[in-house]
Protein backbone atom coordinates (compact mmCIF):
# COMPACT_ATOMS: atom_id res chain seq x y z
CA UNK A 1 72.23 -32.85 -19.79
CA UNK A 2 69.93 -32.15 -16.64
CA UNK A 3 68.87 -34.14 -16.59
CA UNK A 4 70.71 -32.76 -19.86
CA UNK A 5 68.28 -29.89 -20.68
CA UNK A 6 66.97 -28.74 -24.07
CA UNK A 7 68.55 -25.52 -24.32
CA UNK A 8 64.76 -23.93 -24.15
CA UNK A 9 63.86 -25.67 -20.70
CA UNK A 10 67.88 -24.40 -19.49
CA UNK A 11 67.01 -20.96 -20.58
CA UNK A 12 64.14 -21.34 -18.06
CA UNK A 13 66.10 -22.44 -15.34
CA UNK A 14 68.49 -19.28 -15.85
CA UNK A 15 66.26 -16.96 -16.02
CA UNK A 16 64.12 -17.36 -13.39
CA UNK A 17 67.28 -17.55 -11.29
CA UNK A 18 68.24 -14.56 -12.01
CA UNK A 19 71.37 -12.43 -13.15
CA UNK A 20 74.89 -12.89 -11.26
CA UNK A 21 77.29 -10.12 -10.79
CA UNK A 22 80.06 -9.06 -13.18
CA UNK A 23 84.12 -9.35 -13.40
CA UNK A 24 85.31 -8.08 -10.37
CA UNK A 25 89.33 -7.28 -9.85
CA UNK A 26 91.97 -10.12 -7.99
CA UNK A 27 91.85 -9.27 -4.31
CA UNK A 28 95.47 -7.95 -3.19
CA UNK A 29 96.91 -10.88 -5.73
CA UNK A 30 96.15 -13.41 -2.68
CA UNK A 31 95.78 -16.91 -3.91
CA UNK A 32 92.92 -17.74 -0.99
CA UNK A 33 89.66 -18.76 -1.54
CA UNK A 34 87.14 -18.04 0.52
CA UNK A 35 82.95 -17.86 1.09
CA UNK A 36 81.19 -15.52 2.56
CA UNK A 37 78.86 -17.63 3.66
CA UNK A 38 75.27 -16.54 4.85
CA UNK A 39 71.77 -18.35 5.21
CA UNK A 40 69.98 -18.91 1.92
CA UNK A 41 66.50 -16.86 2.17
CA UNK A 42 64.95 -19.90 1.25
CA UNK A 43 66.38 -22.59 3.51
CA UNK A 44 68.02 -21.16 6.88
CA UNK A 45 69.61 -23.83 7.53
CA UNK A 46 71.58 -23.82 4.03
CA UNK A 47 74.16 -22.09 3.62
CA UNK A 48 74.70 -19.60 0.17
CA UNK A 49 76.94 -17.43 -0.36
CA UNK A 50 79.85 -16.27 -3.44
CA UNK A 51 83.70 -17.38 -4.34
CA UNK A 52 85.59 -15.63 -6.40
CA UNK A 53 87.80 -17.88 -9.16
CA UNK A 54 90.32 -16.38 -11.23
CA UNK A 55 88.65 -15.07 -14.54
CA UNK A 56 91.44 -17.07 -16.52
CA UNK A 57 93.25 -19.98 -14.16
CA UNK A 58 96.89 -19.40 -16.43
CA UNK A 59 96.74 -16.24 -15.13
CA UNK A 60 95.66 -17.24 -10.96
CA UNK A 61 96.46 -13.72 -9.12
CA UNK A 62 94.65 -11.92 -12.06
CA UNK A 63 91.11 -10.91 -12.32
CA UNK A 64 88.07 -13.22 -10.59
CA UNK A 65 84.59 -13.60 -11.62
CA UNK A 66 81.86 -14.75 -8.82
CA UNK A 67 80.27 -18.08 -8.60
CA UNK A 68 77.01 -18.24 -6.53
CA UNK A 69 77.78 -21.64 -4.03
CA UNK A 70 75.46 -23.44 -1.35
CA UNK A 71 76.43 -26.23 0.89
CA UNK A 72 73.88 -27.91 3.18
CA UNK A 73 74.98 -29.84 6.41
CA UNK A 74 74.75 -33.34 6.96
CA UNK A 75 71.82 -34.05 9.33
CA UNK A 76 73.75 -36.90 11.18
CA UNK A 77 77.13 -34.96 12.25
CA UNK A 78 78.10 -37.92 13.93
CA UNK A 79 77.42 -40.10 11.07
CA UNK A 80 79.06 -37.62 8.62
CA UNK A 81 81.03 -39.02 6.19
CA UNK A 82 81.93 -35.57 4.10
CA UNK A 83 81.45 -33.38 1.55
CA UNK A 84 80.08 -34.03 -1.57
CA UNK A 85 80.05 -31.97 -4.98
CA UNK A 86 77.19 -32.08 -6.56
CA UNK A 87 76.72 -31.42 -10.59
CA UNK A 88 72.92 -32.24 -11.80
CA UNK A 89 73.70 -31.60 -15.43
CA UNK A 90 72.80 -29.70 -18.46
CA UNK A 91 74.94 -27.36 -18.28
CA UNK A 92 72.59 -25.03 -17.74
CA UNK A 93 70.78 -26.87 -14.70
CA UNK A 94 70.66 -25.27 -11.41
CA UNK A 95 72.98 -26.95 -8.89
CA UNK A 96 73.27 -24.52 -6.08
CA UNK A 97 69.74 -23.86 -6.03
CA UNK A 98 69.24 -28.15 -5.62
CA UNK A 99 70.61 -28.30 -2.62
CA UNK A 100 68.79 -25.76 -1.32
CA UNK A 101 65.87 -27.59 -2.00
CA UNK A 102 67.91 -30.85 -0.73
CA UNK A 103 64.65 -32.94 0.02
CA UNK A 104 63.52 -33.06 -3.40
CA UNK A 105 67.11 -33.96 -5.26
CA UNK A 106 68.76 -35.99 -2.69
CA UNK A 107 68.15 -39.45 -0.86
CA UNK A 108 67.74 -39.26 3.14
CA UNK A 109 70.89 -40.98 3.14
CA UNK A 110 72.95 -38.70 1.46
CA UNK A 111 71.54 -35.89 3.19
CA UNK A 112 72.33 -37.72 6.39
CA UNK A 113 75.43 -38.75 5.93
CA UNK A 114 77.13 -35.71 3.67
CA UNK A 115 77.55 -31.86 3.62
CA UNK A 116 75.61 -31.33 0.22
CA UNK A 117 78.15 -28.59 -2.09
CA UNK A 118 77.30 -27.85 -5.42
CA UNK A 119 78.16 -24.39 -7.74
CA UNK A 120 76.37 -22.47 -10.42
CA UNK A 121 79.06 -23.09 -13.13
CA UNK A 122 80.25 -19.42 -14.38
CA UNK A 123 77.88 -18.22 -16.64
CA UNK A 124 74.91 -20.32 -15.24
CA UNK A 125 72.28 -20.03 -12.75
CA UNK A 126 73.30 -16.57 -10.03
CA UNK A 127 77.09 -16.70 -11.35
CA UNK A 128 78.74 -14.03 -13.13
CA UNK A 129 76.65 -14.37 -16.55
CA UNK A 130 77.68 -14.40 -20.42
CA UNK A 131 75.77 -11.17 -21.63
CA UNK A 132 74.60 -10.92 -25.76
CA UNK A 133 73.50 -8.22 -28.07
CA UNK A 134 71.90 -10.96 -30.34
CA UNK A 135 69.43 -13.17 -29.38
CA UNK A 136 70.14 -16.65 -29.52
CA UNK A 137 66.71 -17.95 -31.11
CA UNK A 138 65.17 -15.74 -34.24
CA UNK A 139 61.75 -16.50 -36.50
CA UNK A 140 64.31 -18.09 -38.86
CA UNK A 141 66.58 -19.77 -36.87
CA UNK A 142 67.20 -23.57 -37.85
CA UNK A 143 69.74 -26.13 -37.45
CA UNK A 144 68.95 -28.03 -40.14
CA UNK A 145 68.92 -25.84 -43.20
CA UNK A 146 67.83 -26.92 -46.69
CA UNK A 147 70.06 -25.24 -48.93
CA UNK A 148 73.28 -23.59 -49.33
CA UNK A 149 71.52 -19.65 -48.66
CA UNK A 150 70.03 -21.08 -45.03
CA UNK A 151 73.25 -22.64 -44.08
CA UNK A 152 75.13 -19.29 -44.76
CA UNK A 153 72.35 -17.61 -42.78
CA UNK A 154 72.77 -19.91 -40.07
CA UNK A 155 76.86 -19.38 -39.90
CA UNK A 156 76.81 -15.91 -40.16
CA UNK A 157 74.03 -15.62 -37.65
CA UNK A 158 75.97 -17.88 -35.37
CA UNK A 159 79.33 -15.71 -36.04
CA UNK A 160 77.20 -12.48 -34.95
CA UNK A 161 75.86 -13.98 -32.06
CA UNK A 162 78.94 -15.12 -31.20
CA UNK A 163 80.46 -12.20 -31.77
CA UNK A 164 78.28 -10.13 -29.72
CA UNK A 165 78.45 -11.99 -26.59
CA UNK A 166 82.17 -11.84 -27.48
CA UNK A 167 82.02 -7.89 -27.41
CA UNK A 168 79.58 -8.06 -24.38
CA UNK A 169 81.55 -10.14 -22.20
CA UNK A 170 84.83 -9.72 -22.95
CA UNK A 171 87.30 -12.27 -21.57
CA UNK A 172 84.84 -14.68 -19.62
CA UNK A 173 83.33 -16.16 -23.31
CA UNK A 174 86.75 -17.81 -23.74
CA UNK A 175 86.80 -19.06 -20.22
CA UNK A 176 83.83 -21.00 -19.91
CA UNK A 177 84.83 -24.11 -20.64
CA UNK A 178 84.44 -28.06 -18.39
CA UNK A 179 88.04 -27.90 -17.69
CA UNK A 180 87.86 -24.28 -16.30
CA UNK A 181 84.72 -25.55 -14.11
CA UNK A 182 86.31 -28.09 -12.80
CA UNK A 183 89.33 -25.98 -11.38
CA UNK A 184 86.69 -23.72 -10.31
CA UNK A 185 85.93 -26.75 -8.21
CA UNK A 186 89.09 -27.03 -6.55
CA UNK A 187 88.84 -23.29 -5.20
CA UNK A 188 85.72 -24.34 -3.59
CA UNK A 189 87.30 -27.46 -2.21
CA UNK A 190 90.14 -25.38 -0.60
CA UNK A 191 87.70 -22.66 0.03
CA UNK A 192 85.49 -25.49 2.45
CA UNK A 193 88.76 -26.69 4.18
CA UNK A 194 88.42 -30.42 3.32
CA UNK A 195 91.39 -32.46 2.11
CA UNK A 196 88.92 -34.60 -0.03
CA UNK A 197 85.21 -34.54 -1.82
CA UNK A 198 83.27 -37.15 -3.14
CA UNK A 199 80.81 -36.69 -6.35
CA UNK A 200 77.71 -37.31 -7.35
CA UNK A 201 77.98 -36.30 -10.87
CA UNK A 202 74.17 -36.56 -13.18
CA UNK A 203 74.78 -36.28 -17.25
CA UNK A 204 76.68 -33.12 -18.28
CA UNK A 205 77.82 -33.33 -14.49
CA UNK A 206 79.93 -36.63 -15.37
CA UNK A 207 82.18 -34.73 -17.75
CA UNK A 208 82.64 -32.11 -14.99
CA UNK A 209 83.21 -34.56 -12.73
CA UNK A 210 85.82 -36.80 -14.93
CA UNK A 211 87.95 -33.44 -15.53
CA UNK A 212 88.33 -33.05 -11.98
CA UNK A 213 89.09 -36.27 -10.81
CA UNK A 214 91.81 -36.21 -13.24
CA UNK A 215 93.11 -33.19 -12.77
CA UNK A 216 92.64 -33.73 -8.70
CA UNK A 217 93.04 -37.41 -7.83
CA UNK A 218 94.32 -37.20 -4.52
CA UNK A 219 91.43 -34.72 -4.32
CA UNK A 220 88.51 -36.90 -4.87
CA UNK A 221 87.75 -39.52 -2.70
CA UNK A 222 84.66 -40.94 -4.24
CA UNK A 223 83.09 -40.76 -7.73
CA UNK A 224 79.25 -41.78 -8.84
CA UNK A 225 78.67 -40.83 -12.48
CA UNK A 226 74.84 -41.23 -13.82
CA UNK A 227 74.23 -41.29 -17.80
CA UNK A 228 78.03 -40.74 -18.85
CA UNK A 229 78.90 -38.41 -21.10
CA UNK A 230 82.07 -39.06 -23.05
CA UNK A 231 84.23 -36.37 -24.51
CA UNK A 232 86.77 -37.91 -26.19
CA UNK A 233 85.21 -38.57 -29.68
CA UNK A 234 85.64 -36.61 -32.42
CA UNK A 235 82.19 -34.67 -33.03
CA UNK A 236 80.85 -37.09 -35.64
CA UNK A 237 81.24 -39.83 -33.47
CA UNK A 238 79.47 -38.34 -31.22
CA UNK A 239 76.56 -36.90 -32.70
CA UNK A 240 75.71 -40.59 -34.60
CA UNK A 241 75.78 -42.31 -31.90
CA UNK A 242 73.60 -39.98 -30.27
CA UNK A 243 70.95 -39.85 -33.07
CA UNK A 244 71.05 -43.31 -33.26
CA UNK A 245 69.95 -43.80 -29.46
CA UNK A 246 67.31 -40.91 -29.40
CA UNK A 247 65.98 -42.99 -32.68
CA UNK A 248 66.06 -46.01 -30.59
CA UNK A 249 63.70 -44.56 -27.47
CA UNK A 250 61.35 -43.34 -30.43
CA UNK A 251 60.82 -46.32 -31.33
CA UNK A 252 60.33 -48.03 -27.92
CA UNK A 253 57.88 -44.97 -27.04
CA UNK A 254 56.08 -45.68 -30.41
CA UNK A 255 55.82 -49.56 -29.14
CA UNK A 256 54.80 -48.94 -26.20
CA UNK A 257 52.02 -46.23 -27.14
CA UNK A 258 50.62 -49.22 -28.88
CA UNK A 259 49.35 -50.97 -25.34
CA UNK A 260 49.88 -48.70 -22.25
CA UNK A 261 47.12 -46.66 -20.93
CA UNK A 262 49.23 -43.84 -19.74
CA UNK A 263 49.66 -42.84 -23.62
CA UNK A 264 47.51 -40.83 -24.95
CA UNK A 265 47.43 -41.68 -28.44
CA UNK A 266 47.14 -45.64 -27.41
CA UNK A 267 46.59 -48.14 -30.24
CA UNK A 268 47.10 -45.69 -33.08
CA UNK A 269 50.00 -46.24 -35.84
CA UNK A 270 52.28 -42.91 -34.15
CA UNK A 271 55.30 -43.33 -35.53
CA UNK A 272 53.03 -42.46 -39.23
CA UNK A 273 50.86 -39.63 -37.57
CA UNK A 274 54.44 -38.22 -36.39
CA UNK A 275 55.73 -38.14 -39.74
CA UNK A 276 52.60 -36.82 -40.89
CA UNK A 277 52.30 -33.82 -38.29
CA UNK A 278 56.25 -33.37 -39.17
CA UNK A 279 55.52 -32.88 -42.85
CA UNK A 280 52.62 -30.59 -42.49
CA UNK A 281 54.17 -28.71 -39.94
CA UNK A 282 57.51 -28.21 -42.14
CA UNK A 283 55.09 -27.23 -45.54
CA UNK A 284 52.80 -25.06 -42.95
CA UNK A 285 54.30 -24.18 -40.09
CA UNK A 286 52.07 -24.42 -36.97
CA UNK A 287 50.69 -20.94 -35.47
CA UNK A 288 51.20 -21.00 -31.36
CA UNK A 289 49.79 -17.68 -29.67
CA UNK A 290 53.17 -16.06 -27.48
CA UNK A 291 55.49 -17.99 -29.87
CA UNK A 292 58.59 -16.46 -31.24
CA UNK A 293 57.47 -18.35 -34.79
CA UNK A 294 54.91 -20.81 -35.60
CA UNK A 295 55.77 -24.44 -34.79
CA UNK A 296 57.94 -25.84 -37.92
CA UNK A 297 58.34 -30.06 -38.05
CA UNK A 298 62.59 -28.98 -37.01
CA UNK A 299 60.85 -27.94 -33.83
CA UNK A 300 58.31 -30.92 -32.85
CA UNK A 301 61.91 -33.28 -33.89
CA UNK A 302 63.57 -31.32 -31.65
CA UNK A 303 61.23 -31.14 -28.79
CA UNK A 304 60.09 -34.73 -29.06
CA UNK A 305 63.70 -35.72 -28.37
CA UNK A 306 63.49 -33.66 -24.96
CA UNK A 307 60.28 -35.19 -23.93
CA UNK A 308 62.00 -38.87 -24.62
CA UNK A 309 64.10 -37.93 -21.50
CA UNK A 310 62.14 -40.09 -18.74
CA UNK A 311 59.39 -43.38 -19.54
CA UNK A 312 57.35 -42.68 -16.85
CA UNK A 313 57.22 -39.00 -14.83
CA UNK A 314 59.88 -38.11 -11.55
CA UNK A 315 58.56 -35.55 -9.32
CA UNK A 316 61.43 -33.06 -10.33
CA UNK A 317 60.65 -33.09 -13.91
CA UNK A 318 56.80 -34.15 -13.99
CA UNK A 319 56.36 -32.58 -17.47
CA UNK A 320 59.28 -34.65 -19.54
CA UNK A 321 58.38 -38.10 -20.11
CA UNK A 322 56.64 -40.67 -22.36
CA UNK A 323 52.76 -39.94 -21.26
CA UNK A 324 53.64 -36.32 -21.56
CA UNK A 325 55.21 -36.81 -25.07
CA UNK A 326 51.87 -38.48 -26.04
CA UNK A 327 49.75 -35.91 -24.80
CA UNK A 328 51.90 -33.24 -26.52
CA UNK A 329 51.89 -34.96 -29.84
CA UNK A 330 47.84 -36.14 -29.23
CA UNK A 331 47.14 -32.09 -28.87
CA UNK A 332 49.35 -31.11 -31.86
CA UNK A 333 47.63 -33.30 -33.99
CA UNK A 334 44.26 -31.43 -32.93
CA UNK A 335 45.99 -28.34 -33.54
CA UNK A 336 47.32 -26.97 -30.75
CA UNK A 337 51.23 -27.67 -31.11
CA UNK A 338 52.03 -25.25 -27.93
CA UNK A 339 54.24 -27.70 -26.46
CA UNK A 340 56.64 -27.76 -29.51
CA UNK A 341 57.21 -24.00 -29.71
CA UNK A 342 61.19 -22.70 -30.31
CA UNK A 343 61.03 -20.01 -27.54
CA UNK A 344 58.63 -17.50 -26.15
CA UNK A 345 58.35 -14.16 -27.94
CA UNK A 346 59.48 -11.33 -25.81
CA UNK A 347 61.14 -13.30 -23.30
CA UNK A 348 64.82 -12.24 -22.63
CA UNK A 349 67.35 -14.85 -24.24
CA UNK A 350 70.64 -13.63 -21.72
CA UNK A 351 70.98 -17.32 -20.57
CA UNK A 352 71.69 -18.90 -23.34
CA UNK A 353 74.83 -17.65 -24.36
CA UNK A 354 76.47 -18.96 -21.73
CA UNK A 355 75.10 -22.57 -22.59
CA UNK A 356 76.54 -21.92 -25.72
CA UNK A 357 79.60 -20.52 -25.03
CA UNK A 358 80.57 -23.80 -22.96
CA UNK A 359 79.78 -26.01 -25.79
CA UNK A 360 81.63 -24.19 -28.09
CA UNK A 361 84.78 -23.89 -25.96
CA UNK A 362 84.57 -27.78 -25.39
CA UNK A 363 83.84 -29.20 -28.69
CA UNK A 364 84.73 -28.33 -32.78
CA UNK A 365 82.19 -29.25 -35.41
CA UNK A 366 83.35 -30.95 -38.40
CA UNK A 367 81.00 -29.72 -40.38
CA UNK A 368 82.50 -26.44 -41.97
CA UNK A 369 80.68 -26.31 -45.54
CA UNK A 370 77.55 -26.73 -47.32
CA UNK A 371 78.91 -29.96 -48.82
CA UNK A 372 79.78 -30.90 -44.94
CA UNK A 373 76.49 -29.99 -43.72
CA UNK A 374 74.80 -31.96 -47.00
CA UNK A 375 76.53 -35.16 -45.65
CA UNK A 376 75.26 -34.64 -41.87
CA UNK A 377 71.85 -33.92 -42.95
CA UNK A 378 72.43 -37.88 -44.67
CA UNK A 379 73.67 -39.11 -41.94
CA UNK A 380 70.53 -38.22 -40.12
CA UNK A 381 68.04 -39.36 -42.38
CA UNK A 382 69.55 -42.50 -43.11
CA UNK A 383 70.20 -43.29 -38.82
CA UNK A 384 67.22 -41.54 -37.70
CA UNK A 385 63.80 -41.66 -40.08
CA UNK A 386 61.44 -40.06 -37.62
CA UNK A 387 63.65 -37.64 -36.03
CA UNK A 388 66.21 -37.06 -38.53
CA UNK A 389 69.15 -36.47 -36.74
CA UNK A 390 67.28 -34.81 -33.62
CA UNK A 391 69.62 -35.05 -30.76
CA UNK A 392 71.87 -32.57 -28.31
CA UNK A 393 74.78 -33.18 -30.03
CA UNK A 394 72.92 -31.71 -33.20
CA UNK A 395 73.13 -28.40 -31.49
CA UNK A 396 76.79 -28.22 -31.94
CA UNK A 397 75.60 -26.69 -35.20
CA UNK A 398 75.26 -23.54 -33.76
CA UNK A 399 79.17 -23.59 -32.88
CA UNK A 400 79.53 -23.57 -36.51
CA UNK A 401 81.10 -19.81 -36.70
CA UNK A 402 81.86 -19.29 -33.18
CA UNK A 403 84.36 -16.57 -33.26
CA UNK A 404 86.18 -18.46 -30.33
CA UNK A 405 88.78 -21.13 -30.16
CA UNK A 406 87.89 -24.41 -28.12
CA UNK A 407 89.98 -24.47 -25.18
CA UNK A 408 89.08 -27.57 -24.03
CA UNK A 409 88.20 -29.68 -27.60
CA UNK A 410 87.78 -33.58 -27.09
CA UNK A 411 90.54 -35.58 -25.42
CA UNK A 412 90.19 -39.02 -23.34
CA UNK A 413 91.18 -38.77 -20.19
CA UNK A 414 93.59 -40.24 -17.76
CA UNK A 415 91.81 -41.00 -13.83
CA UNK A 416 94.18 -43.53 -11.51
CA UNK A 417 93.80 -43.88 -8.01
CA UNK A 418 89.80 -42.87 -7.79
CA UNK A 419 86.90 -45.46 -6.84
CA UNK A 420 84.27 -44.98 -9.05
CA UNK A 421 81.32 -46.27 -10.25
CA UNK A 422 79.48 -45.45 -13.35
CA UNK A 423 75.82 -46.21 -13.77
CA UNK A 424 73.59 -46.27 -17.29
CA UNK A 425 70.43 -47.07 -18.61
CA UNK A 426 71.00 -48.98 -21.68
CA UNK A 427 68.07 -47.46 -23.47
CA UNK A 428 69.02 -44.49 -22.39
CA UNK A 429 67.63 -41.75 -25.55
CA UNK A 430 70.54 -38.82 -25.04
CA UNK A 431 73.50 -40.37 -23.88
CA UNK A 432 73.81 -44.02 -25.66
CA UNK A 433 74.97 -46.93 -23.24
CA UNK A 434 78.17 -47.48 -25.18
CA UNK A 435 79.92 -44.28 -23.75
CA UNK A 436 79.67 -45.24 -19.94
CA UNK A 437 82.13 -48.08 -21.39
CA UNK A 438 84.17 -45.96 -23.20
CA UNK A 439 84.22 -43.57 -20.15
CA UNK A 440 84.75 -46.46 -17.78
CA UNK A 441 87.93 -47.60 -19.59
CA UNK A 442 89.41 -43.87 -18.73
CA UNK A 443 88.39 -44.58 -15.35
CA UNK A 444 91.35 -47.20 -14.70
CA UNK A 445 89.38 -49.84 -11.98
CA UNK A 446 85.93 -48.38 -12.31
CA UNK A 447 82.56 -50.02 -11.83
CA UNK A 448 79.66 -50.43 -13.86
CA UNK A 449 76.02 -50.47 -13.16
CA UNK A 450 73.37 -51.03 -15.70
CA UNK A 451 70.05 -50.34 -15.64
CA UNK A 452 68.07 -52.46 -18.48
CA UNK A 453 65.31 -50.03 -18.46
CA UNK A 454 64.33 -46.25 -20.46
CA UNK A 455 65.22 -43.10 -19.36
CA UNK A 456 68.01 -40.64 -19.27
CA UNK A 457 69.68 -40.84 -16.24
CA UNK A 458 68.54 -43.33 -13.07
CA UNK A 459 69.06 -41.76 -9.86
CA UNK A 460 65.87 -40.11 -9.69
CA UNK A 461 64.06 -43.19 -11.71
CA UNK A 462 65.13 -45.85 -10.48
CA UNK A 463 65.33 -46.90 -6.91
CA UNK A 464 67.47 -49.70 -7.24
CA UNK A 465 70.18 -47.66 -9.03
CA UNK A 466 69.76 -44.59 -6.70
CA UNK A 467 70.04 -47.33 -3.43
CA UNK A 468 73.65 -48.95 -5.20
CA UNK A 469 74.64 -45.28 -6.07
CA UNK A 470 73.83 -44.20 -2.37
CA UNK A 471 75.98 -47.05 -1.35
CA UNK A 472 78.84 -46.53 -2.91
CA UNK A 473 79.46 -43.41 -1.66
CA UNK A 474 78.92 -43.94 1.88
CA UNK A 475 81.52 -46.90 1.42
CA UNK A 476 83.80 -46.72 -1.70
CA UNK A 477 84.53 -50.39 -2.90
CA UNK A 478 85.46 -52.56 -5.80
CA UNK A 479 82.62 -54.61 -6.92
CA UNK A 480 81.91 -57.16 -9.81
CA UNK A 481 79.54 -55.29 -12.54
CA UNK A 482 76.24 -54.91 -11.42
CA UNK A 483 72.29 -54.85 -13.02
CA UNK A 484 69.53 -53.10 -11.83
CA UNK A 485 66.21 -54.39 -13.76
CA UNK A 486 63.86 -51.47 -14.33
């Protein structure tokens, strides 16, 4: 939740990365962790380099896998206040790579005042990677089937898939998991020398972020969550209250199409020419030249609720907000439904099974049967009219199969003795305002911000939020619930 990426722009951000090494064995059974830390070839004065993590932490001494790390000095040394770990989300997002390119993701305060750390979770980015024989995405892929034949398609599809990766990467698929990153986390810590870290923890990155503060109190001497994620529902919970807020942003980027400039289908009724395009595009799916398929209407849903991500456009995602959702659906009504595609044809899919791996090791669907998936095809139509369910939560379908146990399935968690504040938007279109609350209450003391405005995530939307987040972790402090008005 990358800005909590749609697995198709996370894909991106993998592959162009490129491809980390594989398992390598435990060095001499030592329990040290160490970098060997060199400057990145983009930024001299960062620092990249590799740590090696146990493959499976039950088992410490045993085999390690390499994570690709970066860390970035604070410009003020005399100022300095630490080191902070960095998470911006997805999973699938780069991290490492961000703080190479520090001035675009981080505040001149932060980059005064801290060493910038983040990690390419295992699996993601330059980290050991999750290797397939199956590709993720085919012509017929869906995760809303229609009848009984397409959902047992779509199981045994995800069982294969699963089951390749499975055969492919051995070990690692079951060891993929939040928890597992987040103890990957502490190496690093001990690995940097530093008694303590603070966080700055975007989306996805709050889950991450929550694990380790729990499991590392004394650890973590700071926490700033953006857009909460909360993992202790049961998957239904979860997934209708998620539909319910990406319904809600629709709806608000329908009203507001109806008198802003910046939209490109301005004054027109586009909540019915969406459910139009929808329904032609489901009867007659939508040709797109370099497209693994032709657009269907599951795809526009689903890509629509990736373009809700931001009301107006940040410089590090320019191409994901409201103007840009116009001009999407404004050309795909013309025709050209390019934007909306499932996935380039002929592009490799190797980084997406880790992406799926870690949500299948950290959640279990409750759907398990036609009947199920009849009832949760209901549920969306009934919550969500326009987009029918359309959410990231949704995607959890695809664990529907997955020849791998959850190792780290829901829970609520436990954090005493860390300062933390949590900020939201409550219109918020992935992540619905109600969790930061029900993620704040694990939190024992937290603090709240809320942002009344649209948008997943603030810190690179909203300057008020990003100045109180800033704040807090250059001085950690109790403070009565706050509102930022954008």
């Amino acid at each position: 939740m990358r800005y909590r990426t749609i697995i198709r722009l996370a894909a991106g951000v993998l592959l162009a990365a490129g491809l980390g090494a594989g398992p390598v064995p435990a060095s001499g059974g030592t329990s040290a962790y160490t970098v060997d830390w060199k400057p990145c070839p983009a930024a001299p004065t960062v620092h990249c380099g590799t740590l090696l993590v146990p493959l499976d932490w039950s088992d410490p001494k045993g085999q390690r896998v390499p994570v690709s790390v970066a860390r970035r000095p604070a410009d003020n040394p005399a100022a300095r206040v630490g080191t902070l770990f960095y998470n911006p989300g997805g999973p699938g997002a780069g991290a490492a790579r961000n703080v190479v390119a520090a001035e675009e993701f981080f505040s001149p305060t932060l980059r005064a005042r801290f060493d910038l750390v983040a990690m390419d979770p295992r699996g993601m980015g330059t980290s050991v990677q999750v290797r397939c024989a199956v590709d993720f995405f085919t012509p017929g892929s869906t995760l809303f089937p229609r009848s009984e034949e397409q959902f047992r398609r779509m199981v045994q599809h995800n069982r294969d898939y699963g089951r390749s990766c499975l055969r492919e990467t051995g070990a690692l698929l079951r060891n993929i998991d939040t928890r597992t990153v987040a103890r990957d986390h502490e190496a690093l810590r001990v690995a940097l020398g530093v008694d303590t870290v603070s966080w700055l923890a975007i989306s996805y990155g709050a889950q991450l972020a929550a694990n380790y503060a729990a499991e590392f109190p004394r650890r973590t001497r700071a926490l700033v969550i953006d857009a909460a994620l909360d993992h202790s529902q049961s998957e239904t919970a979860q997934v209708t209250d998620e539909i319910m807020s990406v319904e809600n942003a629709f709806d608000r980027f329908t009203r507001w199409c109806g008198t802003a400039p910046a939209c490109a289908l301005r004054g027109r009724d586009v909540a019915a020419e969406f459910d139009a395009l929808v329904a032609r595009a489901e009867a007659a799916p939508i040709p797109v030249a370099g497209a693994l398929r032709p657009v269907t209407g599951e795809d526009i849903r689903m890509g629509t609720k990736g373009l809700l991500a931001t009301k107006d456009p940040v410089p590090i995602a320019p191409g994901v907000s409201w103007p840009a959702l116009s001009q999407a659906l404004a050309a795909a009504l013309a025709g050209d439904a390019s934007a909306f595609m499932l996935f380039p044809a002929g592009v490799p899919q190797d980084g997406l099974g880790a992406i799926s791996a870690n949500a299948c090791t950290d959640y279990v669907p409750q759907v398990e049967t036609w009947a199920g998936m009849q009832q949760r095809l209901r549920l969306g139509r009934q919550l969500a009219p326009h987009l029918q369910g359309a959410s990231d939560t949704w995607r959890l379908t695809g664990c529907i199969g997955w020849p791998v146990t959850a190792t780290n399935p829901p829970r609520a968690l436990d954090v005493r003795g860390v300062p933390a504040l949590l900020v939201h938007a409550v219109h918020d279109p992935q992540d619905p305002y109600r969790w930061t609350h029900q993620l704040a209450a694990q939190i024992h003391g937290s603090d709240l911000l809320t942002r009344t405005g649209d948008g997943h995530t603030s810190y690179y939307s909203s300057p008020c939020a990003r100045a109180a987040m800033d704040d807090y972790l250059v001085r950690p402090r109790s403070a009565p619930d706050r509102v930022c008005d954008e």
